[in-house]
Protein backbone atom coordinates (compact mmCIF):
# COMPACT_ATOMS: atom_id res chain seq x y z
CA UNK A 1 0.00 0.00 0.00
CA UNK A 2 1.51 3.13 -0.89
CA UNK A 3 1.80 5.94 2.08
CA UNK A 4 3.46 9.33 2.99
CA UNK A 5 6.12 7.79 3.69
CA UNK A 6 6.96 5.67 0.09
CA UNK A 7 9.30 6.74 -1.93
CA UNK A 8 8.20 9.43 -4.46
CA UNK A 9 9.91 11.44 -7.54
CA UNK A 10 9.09 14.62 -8.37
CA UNK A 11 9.26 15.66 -12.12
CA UNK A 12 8.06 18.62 -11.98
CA UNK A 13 10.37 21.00 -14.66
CA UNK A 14 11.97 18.17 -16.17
CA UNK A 15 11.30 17.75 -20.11
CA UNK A 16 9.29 14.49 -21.80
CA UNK A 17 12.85 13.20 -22.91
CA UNK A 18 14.72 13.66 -19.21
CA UNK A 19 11.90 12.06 -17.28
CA UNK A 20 11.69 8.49 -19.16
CA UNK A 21 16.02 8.30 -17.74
CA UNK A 22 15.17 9.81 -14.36
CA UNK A 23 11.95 7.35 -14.04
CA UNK A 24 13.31 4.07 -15.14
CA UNK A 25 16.53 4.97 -13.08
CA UNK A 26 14.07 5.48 -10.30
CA UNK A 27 11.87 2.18 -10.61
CA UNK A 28 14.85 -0.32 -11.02
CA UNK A 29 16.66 1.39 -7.54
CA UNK A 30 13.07 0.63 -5.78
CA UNK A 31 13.06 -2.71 -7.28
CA UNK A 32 16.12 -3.57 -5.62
CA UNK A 33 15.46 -1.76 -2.68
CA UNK A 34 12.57 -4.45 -2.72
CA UNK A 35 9.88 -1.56 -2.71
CA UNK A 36 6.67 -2.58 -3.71
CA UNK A 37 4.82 1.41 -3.88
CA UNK A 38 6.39 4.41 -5.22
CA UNK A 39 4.73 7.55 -6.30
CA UNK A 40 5.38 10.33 -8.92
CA UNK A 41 4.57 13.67 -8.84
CA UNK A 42 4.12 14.68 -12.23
CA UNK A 43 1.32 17.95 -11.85
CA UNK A 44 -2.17 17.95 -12.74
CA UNK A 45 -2.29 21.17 -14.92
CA UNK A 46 -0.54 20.31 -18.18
CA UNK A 47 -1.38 16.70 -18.84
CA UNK A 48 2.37 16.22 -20.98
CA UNK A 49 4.50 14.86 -18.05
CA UNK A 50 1.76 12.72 -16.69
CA UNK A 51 0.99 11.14 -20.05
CA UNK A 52 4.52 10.35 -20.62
CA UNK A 53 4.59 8.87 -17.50
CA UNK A 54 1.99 6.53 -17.96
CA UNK A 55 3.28 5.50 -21.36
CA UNK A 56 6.83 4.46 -19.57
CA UNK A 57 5.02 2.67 -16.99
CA UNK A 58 3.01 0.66 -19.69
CA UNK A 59 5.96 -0.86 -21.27
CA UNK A 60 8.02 -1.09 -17.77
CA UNK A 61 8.81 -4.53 -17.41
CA UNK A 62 8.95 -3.93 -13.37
CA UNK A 63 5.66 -2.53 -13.37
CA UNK A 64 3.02 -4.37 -11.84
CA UNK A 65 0.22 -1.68 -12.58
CA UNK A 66 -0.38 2.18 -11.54
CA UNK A 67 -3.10 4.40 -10.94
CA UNK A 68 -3.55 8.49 -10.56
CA UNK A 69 -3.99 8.81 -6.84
CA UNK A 70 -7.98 9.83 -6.30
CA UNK A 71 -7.16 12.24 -3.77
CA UNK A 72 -4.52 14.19 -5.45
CA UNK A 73 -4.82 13.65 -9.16
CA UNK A 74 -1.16 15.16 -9.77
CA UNK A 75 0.37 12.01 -8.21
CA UNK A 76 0.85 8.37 -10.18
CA UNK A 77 1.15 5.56 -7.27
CA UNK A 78 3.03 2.41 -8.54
CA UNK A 79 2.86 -1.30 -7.77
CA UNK A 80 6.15 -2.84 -8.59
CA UNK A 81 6.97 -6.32 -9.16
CA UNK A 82 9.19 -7.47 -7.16
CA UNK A 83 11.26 -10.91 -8.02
């Protein structure tokens, strides 16, 4: 279950090319940090970073699934798979 205290990224400022390096880089760390939620923080007002986000985490093969967090629609929470 992911929590205030999971690890998050936030990609706020960073460009649609920078954030698929900084987000895979941060997804295979978690993985073998054996973290199972992580979060990123991707804004709700332009939908660019956020759909880029999503299209990384579709083809992530450490990705178990994802969802924008109903409460705060500016954050993606990740399930990871964890081997």
């Amino acid at each position: 279950m992911y929590t205030s205290k999971s690890p998050t990224l936030n990609v706020h400022g960073e460009t649609r090319d920078t954030v698929v390096f900084i987000l895979n880089d941060f997804i295979n760390d978690n993985v073998k940090l054996r973290n199972e939620y992580i979060g990123v923080i991707h804004g709700y007002s332009s939908t660019i970073l956020k759909n880029k986000v999503h299209e990384v985490l579709k083809h992530h093969k450490n990705v178990d699934s994802f969802k924008v967090d109903p409460f705060n629609p500016g954050l993606t929470i990740i399930k990871l798979k964890l081997k």
